[in-house]
PDB file of N, CA and C in Angstrom:
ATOM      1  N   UNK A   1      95.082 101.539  95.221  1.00  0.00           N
ATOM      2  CA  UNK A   1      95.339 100.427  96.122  1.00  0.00           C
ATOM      3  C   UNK A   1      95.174 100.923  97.555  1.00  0.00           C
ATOM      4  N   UNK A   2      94.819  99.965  98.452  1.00  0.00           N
ATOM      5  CA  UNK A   2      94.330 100.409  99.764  1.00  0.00           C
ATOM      6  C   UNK A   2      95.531 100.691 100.704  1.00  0.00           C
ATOM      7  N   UNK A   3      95.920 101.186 101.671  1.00  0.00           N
ATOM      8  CA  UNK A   3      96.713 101.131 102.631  1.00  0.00           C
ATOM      9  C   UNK A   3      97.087  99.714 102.850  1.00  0.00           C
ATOM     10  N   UNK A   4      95.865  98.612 103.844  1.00  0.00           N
ATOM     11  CA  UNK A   4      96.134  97.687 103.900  1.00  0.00           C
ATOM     12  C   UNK A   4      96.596  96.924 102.569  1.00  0.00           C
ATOM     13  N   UNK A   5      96.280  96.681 101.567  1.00  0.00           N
ATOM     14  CA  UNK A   5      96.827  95.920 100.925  1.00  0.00           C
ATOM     15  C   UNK A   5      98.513  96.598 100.292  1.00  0.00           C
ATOM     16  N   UNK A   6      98.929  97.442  99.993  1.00  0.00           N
ATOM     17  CA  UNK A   6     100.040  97.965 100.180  1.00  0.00           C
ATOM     18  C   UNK A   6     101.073  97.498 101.236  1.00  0.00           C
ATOM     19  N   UNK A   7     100.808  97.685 102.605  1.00  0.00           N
ATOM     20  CA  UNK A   7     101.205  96.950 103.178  1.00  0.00           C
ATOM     21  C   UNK A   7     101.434  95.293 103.040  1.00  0.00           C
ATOM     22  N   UNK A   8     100.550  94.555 102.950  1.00  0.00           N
ATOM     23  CA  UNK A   8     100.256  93.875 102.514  1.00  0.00           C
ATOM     24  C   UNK A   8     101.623  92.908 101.464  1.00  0.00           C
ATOM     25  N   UNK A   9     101.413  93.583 100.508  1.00  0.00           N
ATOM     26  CA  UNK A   9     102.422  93.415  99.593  1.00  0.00           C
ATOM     27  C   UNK A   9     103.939  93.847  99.806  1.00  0.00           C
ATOM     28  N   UNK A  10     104.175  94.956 100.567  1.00  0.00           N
ATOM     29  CA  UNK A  10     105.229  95.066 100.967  1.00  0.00           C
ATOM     30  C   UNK A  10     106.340  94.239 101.763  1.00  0.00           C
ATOM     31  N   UNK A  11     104.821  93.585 102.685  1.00  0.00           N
ATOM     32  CA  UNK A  11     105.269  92.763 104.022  1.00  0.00           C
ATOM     33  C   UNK A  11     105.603  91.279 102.938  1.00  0.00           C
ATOM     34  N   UNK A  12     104.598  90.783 102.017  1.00  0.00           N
ATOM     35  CA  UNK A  12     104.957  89.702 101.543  1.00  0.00           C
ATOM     36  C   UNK A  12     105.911  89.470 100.796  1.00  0.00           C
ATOM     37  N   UNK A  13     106.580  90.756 100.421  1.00  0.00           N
ATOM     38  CA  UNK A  13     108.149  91.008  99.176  1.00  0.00           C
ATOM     39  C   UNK A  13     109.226  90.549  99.684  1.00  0.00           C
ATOM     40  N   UNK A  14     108.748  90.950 100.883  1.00  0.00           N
ATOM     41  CA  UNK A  14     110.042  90.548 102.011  1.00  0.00           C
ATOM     42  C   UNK A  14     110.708  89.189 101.941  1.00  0.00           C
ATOM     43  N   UNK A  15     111.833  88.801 101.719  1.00  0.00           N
ATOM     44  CA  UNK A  15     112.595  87.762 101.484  1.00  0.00           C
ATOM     45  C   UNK A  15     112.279  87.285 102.643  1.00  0.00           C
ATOM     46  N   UNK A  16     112.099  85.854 103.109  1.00  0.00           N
ATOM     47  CA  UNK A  16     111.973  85.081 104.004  1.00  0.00           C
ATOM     48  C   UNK A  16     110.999  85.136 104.731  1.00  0.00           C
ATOM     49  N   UNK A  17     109.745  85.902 104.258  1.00  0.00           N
ATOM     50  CA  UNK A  17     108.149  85.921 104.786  1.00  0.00           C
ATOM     51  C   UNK A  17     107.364  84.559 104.289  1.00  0.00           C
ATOM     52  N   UNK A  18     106.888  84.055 105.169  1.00  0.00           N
ATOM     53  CA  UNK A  18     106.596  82.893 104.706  1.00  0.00           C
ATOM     54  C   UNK A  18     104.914  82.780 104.734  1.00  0.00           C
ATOM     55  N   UNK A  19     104.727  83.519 105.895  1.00  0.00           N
ATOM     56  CA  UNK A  19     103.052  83.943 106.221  1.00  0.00           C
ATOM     57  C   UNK A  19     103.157  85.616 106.887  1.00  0.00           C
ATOM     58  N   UNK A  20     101.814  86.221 106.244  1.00  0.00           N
ATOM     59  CA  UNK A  20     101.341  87.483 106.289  1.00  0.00           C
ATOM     60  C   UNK A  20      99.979  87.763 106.061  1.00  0.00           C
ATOM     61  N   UNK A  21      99.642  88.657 107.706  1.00  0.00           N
ATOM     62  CA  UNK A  21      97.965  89.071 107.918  1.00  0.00           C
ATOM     63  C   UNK A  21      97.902  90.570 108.394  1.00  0.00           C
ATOM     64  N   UNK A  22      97.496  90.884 107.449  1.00  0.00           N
ATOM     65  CA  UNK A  22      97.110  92.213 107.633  1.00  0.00           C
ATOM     66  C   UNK A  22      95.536  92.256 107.664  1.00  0.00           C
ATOM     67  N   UNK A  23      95.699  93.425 109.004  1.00  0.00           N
ATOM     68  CA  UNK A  23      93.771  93.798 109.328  1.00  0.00           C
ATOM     69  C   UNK A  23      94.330  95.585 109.564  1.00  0.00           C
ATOM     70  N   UNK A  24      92.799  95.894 108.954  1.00  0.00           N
ATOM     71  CA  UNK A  24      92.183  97.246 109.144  1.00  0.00           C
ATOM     72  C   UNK A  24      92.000  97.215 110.519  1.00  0.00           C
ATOM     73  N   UNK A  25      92.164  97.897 111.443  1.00  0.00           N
ATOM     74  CA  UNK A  25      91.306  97.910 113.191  1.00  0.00           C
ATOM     75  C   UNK A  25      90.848  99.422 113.160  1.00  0.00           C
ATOM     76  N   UNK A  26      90.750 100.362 112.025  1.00  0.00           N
ATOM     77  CA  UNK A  26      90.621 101.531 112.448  1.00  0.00           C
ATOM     78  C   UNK A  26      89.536 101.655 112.392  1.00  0.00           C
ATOM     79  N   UNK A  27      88.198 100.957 112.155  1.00  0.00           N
ATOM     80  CA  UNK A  27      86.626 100.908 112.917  1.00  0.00           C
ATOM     81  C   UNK A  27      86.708 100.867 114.304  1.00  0.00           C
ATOM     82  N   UNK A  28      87.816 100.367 114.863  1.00  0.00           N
ATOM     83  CA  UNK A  28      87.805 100.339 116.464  1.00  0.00           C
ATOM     84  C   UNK A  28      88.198 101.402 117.179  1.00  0.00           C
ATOM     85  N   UNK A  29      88.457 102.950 116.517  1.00  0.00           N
ATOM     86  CA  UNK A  29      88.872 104.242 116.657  1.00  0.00           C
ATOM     87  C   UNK A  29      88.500 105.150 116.223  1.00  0.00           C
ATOM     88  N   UNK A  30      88.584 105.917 117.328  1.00  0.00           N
ATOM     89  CA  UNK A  30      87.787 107.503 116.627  1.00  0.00           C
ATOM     90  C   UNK A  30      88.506 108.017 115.866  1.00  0.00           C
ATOM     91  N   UNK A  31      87.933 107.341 114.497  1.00  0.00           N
ATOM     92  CA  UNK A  31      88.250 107.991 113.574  1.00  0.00           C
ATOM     93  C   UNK A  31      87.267 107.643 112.436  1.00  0.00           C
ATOM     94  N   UNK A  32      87.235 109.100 111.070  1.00  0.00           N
ATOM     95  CA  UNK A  32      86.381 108.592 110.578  1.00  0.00           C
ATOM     96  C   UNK A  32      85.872 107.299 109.667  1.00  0.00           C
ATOM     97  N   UNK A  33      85.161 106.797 109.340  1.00  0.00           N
ATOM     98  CA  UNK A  33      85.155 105.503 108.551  1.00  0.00           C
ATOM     99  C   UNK A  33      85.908 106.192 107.552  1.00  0.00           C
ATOM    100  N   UNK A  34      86.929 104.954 106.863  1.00  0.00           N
ATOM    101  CA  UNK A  34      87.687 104.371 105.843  1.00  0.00           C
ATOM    102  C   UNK A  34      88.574 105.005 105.787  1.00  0.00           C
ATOM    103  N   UNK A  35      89.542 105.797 107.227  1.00  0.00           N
ATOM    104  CA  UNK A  35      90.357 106.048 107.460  1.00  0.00           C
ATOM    105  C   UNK A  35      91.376 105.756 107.373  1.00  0.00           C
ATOM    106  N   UNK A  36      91.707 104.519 107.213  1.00  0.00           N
ATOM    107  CA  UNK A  36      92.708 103.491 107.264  1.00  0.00           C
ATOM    108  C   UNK A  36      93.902 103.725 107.784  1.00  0.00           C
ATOM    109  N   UNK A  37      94.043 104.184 109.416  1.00  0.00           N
ATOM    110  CA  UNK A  37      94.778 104.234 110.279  1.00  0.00           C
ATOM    111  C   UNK A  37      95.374 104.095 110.959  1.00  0.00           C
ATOM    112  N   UNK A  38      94.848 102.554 111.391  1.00  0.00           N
ATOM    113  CA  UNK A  38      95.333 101.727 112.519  1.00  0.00           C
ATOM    114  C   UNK A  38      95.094  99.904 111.740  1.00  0.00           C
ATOM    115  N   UNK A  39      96.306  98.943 111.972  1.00  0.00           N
ATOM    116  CA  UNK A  39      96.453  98.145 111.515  1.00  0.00           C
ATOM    117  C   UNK A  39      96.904  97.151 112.426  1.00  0.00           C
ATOM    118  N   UNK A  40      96.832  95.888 112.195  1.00  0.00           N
ATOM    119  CA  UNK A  40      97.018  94.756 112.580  1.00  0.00           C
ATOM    120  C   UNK A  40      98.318  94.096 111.678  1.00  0.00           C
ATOM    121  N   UNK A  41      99.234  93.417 112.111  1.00  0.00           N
ATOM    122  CA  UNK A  41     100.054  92.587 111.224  1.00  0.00           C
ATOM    123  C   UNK A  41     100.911  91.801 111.925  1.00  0.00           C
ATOM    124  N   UNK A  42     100.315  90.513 111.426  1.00  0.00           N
ATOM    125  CA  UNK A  42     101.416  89.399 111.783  1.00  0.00           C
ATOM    126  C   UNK A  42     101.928  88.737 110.354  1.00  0.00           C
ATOM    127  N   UNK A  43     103.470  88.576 110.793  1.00  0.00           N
ATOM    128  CA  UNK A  43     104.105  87.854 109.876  1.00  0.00           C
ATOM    129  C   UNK A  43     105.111  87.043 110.874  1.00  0.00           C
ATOM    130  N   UNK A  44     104.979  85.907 109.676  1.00  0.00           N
ATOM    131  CA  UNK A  44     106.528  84.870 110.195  1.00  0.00           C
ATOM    132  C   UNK A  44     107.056  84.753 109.133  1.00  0.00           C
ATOM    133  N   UNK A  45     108.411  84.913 109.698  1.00  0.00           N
ATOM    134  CA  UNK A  45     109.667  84.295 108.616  1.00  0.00           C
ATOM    135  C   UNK A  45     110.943  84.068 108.982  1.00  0.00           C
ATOM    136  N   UNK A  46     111.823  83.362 108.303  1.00  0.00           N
ATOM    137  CA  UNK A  46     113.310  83.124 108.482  1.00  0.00           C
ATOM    138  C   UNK A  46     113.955  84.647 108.671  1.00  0.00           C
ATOM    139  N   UNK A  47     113.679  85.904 108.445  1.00  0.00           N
ATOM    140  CA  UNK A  47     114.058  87.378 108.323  1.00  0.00           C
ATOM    141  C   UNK A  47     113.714  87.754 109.795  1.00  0.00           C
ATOM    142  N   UNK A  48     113.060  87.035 111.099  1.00  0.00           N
ATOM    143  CA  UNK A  48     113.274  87.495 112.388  1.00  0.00           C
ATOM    144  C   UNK A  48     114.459  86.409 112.894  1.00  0.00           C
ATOM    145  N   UNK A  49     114.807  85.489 112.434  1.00  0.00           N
ATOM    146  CA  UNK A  49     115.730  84.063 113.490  1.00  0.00           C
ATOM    147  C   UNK A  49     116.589  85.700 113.980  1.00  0.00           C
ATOM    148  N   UNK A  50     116.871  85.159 115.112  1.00  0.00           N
ATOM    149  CA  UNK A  50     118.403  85.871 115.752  1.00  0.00           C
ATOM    150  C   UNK A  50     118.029  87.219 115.966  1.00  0.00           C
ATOM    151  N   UNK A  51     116.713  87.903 115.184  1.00  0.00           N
ATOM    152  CA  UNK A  51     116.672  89.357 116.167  1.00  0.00           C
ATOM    153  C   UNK A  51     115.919  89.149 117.304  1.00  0.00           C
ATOM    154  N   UNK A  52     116.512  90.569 118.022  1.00  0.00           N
ATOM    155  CA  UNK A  52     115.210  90.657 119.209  1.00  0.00           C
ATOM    156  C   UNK A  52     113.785  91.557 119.101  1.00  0.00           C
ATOM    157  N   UNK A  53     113.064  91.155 119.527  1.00  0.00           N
ATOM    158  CA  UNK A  53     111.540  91.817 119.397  1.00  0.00           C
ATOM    159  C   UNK A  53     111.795  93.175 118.974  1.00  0.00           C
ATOM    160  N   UNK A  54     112.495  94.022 119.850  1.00  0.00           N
ATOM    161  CA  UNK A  54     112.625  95.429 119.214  1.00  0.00           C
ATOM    162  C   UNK A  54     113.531  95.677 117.680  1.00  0.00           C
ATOM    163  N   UNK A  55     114.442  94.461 117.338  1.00  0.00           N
ATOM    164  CA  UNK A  55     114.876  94.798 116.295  1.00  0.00           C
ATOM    165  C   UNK A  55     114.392  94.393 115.105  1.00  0.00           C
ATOM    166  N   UNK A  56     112.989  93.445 115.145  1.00  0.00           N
ATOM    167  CA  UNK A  56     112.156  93.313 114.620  1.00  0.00           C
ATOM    168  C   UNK A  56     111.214  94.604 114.160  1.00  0.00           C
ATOM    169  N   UNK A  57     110.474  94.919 114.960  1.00  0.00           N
ATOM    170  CA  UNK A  57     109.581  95.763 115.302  1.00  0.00           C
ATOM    171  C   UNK A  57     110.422  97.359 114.216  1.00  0.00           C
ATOM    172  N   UNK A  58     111.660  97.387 114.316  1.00  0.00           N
ATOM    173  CA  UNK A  58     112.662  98.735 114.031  1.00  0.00           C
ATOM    174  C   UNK A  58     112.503  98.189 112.393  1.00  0.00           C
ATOM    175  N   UNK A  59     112.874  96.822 111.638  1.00  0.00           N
ATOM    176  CA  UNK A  59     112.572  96.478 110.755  1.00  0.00           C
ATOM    177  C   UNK A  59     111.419  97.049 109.900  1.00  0.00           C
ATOM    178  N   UNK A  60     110.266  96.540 110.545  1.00  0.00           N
ATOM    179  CA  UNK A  60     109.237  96.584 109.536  1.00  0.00           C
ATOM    180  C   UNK A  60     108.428  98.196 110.331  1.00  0.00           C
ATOM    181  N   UNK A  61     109.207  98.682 111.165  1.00  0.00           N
ATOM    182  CA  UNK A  61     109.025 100.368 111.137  1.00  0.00           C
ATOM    183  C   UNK A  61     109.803 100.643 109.774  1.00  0.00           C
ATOM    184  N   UNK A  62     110.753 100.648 109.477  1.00  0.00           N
ATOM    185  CA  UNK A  62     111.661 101.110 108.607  1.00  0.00           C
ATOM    186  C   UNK A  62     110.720 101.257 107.131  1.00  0.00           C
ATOM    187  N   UNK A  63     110.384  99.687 107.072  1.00  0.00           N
ATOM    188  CA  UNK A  63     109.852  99.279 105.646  1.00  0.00           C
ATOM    189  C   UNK A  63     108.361 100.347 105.794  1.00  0.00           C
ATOM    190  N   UNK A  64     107.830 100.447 106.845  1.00  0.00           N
ATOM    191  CA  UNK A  64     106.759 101.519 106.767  1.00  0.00           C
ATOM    192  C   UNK A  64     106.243 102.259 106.688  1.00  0.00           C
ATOM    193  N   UNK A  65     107.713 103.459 106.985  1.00  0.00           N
ATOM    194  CA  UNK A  65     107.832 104.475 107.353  1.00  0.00           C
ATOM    195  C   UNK A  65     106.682 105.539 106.379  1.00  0.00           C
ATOM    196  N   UNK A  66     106.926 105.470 104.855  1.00  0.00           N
ATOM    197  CA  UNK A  66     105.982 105.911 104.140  1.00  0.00           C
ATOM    198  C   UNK A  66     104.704 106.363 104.287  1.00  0.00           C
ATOM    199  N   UNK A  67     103.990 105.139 104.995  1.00  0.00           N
ATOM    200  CA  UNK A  67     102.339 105.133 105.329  1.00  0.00           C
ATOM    201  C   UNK A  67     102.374 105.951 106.624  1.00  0.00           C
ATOM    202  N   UNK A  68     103.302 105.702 107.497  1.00  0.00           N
ATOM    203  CA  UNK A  68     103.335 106.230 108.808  1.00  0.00           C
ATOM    204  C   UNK A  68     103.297 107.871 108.573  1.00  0.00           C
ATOM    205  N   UNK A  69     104.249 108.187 107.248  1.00  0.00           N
ATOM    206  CA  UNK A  69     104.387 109.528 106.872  1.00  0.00           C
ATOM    207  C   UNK A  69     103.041 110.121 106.452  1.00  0.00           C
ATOM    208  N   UNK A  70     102.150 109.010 105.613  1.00  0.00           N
ATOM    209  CA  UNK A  70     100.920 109.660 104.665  1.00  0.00           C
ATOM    210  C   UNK A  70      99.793 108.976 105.706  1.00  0.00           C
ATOM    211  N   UNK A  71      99.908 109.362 107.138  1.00  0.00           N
ATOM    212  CA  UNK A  71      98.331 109.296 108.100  1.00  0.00           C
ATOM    213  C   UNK A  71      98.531 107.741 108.325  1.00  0.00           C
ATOM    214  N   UNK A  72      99.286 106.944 108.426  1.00  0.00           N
ATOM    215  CA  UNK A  72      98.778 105.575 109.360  1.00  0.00           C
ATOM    216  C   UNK A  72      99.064 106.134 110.614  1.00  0.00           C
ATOM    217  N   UNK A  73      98.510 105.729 111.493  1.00  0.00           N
ATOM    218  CA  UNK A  73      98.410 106.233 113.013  1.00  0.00           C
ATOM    219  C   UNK A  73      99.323 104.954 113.661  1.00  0.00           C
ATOM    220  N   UNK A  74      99.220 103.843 113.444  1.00  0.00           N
ATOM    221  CA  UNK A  74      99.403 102.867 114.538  1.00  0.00           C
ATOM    222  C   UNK A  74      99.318 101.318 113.855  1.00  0.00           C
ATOM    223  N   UNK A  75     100.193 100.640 114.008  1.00  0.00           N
ATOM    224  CA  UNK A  75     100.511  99.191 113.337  1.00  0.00           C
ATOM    225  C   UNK A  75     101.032  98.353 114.649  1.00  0.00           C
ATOM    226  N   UNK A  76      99.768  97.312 114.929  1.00  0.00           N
ATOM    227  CA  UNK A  76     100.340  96.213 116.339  1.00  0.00           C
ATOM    228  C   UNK A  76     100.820  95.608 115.187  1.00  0.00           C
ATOM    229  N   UNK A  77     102.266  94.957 116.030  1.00  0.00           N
ATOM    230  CA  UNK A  77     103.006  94.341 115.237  1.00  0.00           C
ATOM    231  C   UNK A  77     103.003  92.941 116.005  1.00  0.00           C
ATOM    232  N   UNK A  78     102.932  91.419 115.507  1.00  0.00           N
ATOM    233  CA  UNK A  78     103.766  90.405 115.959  1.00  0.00           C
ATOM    234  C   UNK A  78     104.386  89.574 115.171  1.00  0.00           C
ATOM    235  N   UNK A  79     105.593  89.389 115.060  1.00  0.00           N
ATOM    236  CA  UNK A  79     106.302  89.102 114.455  1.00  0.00           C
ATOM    237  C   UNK A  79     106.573  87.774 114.842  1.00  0.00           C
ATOM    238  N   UNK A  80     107.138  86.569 114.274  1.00  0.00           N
ATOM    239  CA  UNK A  80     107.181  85.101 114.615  1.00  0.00           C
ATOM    240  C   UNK A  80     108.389  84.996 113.592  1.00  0.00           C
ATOM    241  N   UNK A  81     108.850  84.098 114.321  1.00  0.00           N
ATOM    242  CA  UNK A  81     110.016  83.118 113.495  1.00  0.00           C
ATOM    243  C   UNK A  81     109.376  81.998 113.171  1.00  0.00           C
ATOM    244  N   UNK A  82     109.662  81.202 111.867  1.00  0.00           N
ATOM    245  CA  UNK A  82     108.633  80.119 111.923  1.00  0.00           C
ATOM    246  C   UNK A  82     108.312  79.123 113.142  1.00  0.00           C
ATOM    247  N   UNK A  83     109.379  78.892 113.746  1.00  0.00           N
ATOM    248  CA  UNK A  83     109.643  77.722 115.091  1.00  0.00           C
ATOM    249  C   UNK A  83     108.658  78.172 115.934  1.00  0.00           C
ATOM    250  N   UNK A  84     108.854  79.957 116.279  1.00  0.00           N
ATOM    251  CA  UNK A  84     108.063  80.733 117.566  1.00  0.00           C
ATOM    252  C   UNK A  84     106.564  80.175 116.543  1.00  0.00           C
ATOM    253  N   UNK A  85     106.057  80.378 115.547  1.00  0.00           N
ATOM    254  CA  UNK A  85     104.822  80.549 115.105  1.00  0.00           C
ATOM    255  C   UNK A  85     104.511  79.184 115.363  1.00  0.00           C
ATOM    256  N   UNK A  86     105.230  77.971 115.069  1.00  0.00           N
ATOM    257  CA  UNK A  86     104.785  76.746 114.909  1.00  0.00           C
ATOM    258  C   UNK A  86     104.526  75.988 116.663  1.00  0.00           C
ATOM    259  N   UNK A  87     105.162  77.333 117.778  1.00  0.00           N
ATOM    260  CA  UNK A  87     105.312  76.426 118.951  1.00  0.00           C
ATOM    261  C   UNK A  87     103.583  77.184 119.400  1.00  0.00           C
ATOM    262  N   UNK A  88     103.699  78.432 118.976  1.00  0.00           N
ATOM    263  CA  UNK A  88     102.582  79.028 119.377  1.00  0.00           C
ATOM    264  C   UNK A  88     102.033  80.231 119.006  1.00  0.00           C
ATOM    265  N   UNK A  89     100.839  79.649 117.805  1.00  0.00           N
ATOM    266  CA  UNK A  89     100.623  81.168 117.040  1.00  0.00           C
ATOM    267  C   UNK A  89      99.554  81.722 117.635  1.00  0.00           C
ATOM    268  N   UNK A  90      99.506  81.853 118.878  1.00  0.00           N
ATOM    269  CA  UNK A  90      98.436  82.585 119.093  1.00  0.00           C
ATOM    270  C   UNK A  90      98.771  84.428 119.428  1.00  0.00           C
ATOM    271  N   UNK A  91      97.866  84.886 118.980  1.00  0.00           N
ATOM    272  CA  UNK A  91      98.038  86.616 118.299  1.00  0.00           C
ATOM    273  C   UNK A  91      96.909  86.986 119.231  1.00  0.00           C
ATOM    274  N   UNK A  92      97.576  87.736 120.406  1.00  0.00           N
ATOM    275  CA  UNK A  92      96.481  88.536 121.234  1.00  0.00           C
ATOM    276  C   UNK A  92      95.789  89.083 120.197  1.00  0.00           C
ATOM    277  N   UNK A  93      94.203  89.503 120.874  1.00  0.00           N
ATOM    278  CA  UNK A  93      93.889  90.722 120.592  1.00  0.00           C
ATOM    279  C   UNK A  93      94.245  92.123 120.897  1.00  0.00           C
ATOM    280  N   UNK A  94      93.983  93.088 119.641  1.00  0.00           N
ATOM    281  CA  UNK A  94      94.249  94.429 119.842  1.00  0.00           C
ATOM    282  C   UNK A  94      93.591  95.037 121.209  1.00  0.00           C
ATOM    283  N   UNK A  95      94.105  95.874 121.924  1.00  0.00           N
ATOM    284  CA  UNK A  95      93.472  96.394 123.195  1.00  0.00           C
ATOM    285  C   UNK A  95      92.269  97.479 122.748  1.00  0.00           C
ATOM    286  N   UNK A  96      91.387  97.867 123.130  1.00  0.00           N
ATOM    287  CA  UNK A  96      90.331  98.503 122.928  1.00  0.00           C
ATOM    288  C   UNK A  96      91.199 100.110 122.742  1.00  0.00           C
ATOM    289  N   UNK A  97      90.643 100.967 122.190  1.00  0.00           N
ATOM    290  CA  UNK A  97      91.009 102.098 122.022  1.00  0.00           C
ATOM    291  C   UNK A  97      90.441 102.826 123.146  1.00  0.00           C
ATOM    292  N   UNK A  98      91.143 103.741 123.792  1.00  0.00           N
ATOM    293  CA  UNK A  98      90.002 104.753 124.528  1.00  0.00           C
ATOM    294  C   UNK A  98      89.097 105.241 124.107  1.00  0.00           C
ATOM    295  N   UNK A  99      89.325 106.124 123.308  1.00  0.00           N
ATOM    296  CA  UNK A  99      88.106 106.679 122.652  1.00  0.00           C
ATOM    297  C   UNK A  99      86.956 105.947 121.818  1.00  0.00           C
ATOM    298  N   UNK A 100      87.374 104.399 121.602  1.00  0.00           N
ATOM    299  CA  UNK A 100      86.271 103.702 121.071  1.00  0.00           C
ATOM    300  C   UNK A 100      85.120 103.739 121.644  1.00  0.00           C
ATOM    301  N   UNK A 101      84.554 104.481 122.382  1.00  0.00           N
ATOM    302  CA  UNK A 101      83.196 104.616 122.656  1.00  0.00           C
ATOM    303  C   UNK A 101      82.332 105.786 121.728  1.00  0.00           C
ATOM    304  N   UNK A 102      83.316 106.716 121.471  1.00  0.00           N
ATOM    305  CA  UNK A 102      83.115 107.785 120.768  1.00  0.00           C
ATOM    306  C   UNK A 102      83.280 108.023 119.284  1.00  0.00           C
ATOM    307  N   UNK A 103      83.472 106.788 118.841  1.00  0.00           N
ATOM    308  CA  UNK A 103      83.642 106.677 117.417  1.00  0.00           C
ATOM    309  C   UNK A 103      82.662 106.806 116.423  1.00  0.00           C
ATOM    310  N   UNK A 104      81.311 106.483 116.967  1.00  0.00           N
ATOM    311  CA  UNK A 104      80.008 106.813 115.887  1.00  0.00           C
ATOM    312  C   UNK A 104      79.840 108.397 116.030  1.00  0.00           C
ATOM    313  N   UNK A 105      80.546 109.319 116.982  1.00  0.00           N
ATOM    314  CA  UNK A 105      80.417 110.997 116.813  1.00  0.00           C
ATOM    315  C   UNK A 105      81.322 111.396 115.848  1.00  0.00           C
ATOM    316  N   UNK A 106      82.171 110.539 115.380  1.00  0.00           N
ATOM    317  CA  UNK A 106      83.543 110.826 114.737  1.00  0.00           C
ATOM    318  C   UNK A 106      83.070 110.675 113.347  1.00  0.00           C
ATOM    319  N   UNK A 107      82.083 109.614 112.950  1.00  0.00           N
ATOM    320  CA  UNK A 107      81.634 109.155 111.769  1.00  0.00           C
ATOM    321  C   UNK A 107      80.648 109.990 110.952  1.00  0.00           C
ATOM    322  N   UNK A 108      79.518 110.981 112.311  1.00  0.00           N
ATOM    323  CA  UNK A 108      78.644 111.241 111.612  1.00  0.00           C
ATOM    324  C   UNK A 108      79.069 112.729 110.887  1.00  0.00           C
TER     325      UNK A 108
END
């Protein structure tokens, strides 16, 4: 099973997840292809009402910790309560990596 989808499933086990997106972004980093390093994830659910962003964020660090242990590099997190998702789901984009210019030297 892949990193992302692991995640994936982890994030959706979660009692009161109601929606969950997980993305690969580690083509956007020097690193080599199918690295699976760097991730994307938004979820909403009744399991953020009443925290704050960082005690969110400490959450689904916790639940992660594993992958973080076996080479994930980096997980943007946004987290939504359904209300926050329903007033406004819009999900920046990831910021460019520095070294993303240098990523096809990393590959070959």
């Amino acid at each position: 099973m892949s990193r992302m989808d692991r995640i994936s499933e982890l994030i959706r086990g979660t009692s009161g997840i109601i929606h969950c997106e997980v993305l690969d972004e580690s083509s956007g980093h020097n690193v080599p292809m199918g690295s699976e390093t760097h991730f994307k994830l938004v979820a909403v659910g009744d399991v953020f009402v009443q925290k704050s962003r960082i005690q969110r964020h400490r959450m689904i660090n916790a639940m992660l910790q594993v992958e973080f242990e076996s080479g994930m590099h980096a997980c943007s997190m946004h987290l939504f309560t359904p209300e926050e998702w329903e007033a406004s789901s819009d999900v920046p984009d990831s910021p460019e990596c520095v070294n993303a210019r240098n990523k096809d030297s990393a590959r070959e």
